[in-house]
PDB file of N, CA and C in Angstrom:
ATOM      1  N   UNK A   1       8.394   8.005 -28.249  1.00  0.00           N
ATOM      2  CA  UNK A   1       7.468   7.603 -27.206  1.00  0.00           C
ATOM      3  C   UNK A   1       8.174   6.760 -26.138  1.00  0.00           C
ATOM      4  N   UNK A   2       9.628   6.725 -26.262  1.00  0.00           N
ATOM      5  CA  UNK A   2      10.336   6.087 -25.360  1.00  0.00           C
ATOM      6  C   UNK A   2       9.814   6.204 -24.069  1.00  0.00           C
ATOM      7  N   UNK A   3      10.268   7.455 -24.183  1.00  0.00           N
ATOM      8  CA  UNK A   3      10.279   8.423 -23.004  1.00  0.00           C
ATOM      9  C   UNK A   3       8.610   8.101 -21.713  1.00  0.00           C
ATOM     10  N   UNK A   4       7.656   8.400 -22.588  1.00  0.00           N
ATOM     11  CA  UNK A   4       6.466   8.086 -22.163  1.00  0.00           C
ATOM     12  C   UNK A   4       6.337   6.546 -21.747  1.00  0.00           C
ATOM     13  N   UNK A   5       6.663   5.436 -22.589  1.00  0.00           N
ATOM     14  CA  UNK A   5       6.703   4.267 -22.156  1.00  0.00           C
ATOM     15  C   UNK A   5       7.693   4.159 -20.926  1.00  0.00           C
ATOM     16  N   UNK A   6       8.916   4.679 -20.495  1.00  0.00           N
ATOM     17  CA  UNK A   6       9.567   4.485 -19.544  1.00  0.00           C
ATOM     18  C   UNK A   6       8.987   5.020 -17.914  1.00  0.00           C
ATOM     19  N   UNK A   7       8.509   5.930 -18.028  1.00  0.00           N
ATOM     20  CA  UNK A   7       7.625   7.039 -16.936  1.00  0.00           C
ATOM     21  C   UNK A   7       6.605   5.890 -16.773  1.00  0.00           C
ATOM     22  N   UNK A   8       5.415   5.354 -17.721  1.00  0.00           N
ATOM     23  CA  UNK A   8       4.777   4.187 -17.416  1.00  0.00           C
ATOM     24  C   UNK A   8       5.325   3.185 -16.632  1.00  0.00           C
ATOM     25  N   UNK A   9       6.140   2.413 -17.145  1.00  0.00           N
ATOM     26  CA  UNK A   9       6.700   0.962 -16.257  1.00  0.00           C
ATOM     27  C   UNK A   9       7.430   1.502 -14.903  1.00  0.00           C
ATOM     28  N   UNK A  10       7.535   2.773 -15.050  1.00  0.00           N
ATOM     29  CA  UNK A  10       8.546   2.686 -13.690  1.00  0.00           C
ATOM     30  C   UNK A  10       7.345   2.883 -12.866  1.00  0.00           C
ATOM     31  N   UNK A  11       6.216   3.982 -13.250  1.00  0.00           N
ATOM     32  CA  UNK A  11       5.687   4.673 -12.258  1.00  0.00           C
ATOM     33  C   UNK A  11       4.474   3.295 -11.831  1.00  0.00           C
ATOM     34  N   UNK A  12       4.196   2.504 -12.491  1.00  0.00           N
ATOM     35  CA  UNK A  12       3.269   0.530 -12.277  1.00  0.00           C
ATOM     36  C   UNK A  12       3.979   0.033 -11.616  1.00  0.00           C
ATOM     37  N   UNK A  13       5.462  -0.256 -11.899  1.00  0.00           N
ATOM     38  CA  UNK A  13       6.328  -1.134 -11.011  1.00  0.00           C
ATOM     39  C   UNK A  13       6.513  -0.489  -9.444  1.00  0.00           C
ATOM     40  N   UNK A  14       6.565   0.776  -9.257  1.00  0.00           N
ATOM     41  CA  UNK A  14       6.587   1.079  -7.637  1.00  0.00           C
ATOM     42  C   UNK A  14       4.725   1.616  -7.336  1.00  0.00           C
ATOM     43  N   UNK A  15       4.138   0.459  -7.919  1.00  0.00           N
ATOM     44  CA  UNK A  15       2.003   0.746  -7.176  1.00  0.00           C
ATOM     45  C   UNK A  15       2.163   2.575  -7.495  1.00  0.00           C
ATOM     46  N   UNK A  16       2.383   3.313  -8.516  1.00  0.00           N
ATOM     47  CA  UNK A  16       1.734   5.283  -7.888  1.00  0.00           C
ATOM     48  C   UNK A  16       0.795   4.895  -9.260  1.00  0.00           C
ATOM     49  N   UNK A  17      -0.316   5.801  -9.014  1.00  0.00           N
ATOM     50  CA  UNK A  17      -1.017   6.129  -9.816  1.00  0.00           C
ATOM     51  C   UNK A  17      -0.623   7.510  -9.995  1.00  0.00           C
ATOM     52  N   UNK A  18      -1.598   7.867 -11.444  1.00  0.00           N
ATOM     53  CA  UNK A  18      -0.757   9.368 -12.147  1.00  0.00           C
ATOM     54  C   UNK A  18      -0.743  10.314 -11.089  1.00  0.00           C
ATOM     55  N   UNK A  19      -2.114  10.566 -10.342  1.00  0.00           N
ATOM     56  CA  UNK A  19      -2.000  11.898  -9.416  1.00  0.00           C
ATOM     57  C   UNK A  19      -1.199  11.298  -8.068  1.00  0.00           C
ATOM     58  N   UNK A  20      -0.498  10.178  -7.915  1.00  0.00           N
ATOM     59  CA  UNK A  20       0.668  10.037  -6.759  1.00  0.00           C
ATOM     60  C   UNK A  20       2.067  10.622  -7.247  1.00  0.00           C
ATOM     61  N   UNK A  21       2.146  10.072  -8.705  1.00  0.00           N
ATOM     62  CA  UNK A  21       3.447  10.563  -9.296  1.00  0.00           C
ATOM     63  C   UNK A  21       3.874  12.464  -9.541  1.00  0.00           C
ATOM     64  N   UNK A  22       2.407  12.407 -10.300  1.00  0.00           N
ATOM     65  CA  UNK A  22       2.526  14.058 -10.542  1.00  0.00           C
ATOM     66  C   UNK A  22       2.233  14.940  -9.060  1.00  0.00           C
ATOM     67  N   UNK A  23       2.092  14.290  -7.804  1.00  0.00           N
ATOM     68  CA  UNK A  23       2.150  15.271  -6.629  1.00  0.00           C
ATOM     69  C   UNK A  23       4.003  15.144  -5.972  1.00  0.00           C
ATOM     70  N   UNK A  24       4.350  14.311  -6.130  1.00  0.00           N
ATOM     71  CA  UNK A  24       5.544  13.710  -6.046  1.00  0.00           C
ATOM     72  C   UNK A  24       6.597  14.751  -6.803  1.00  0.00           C
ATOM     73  N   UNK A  25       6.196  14.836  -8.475  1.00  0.00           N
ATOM     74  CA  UNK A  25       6.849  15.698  -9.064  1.00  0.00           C
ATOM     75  C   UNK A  25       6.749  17.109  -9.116  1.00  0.00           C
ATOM     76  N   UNK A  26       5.527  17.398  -8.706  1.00  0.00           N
ATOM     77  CA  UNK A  26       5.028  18.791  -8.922  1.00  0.00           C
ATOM     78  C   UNK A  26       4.342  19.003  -9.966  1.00  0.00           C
ATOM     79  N   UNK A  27       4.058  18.104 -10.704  1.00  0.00           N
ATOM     80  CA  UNK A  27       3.317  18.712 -11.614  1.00  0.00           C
ATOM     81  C   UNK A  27       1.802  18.215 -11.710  1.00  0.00           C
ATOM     82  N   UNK A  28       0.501  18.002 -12.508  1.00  0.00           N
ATOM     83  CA  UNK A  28      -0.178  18.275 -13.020  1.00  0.00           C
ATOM     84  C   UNK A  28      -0.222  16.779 -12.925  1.00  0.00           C
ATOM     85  N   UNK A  29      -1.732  16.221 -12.572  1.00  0.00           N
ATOM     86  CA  UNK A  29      -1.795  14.740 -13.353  1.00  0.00           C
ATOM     87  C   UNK A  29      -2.272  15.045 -14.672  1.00  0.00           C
ATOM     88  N   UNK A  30      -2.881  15.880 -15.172  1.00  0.00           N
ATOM     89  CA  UNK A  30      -2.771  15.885 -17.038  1.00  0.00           C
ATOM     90  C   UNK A  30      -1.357  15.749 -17.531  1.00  0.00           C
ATOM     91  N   UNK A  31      -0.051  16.652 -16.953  1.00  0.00           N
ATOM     92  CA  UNK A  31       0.994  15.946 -17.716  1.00  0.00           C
ATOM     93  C   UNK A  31       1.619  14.796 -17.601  1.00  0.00           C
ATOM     94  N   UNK A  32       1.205  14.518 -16.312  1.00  0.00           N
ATOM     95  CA  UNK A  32       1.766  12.708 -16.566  1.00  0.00           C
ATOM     96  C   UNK A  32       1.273  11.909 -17.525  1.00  0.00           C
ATOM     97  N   UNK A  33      -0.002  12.081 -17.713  1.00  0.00           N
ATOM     98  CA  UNK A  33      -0.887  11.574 -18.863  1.00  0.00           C
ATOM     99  C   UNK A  33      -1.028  11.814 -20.236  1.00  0.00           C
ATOM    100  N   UNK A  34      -0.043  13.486 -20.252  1.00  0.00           N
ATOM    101  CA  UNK A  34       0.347  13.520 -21.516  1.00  0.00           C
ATOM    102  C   UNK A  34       2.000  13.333 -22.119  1.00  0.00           C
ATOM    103  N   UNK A  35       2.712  12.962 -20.767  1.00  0.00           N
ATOM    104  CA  UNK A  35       3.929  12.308 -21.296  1.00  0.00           C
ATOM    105  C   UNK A  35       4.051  10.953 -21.226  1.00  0.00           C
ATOM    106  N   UNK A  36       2.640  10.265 -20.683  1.00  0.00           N
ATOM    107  CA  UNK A  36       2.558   8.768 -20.973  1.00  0.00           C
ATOM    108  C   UNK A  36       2.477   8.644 -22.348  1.00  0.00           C
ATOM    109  N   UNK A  37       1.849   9.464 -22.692  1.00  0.00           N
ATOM    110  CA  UNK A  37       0.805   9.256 -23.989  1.00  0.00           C
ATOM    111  C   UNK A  37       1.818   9.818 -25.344  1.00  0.00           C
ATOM    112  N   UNK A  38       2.842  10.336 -24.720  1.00  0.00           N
ATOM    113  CA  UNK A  38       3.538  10.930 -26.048  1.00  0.00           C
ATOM    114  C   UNK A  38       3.166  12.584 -26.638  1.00  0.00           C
ATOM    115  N   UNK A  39       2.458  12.576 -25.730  1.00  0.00           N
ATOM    116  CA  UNK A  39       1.627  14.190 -26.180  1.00  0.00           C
ATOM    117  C   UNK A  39       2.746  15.167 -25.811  1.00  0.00           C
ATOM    118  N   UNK A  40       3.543  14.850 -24.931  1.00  0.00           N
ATOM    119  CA  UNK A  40       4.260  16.379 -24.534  1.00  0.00           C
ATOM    120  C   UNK A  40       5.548  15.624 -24.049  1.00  0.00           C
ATOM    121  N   UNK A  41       6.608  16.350 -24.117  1.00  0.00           N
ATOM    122  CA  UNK A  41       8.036  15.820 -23.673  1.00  0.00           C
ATOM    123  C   UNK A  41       8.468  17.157 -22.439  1.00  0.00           C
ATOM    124  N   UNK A  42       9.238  15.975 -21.203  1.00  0.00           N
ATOM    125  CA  UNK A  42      10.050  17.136 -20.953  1.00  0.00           C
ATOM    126  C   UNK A  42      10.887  18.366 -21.364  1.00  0.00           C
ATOM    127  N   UNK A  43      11.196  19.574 -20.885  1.00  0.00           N
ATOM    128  CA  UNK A  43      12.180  20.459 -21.021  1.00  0.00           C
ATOM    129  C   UNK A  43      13.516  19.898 -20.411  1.00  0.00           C
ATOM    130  N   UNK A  44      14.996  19.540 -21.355  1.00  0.00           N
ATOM    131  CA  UNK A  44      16.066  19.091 -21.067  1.00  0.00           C
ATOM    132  C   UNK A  44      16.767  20.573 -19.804  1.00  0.00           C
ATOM    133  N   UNK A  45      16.152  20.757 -19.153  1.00  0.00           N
ATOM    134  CA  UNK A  45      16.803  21.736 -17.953  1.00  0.00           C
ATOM    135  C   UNK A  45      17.718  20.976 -17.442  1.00  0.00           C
TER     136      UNK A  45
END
């Protein structure tokens, strides 16, 4: 759950909320919320 805890503090420390981050990344605000949460991990591409 590293991973998820790190995506948290970074994405609080620069003010984005999930759907600022996940438009930013391209993806989905459900997966930001499920790699906060530990539910799903990136693909090492």
């Amino acid at each position: 759950m590293v991973f998820g805890n790190n995506i948290k503090k970074l994405r609080e420390e620069k003010n984005l909320t999930q759907q600022q981050l996940a438009e930013k990344l391209y993806v989905s605000r459900q997966t930001i919320c499920r790699w906060e949460n530990g539910v799903s991990q990136t693909k090492g591409y």
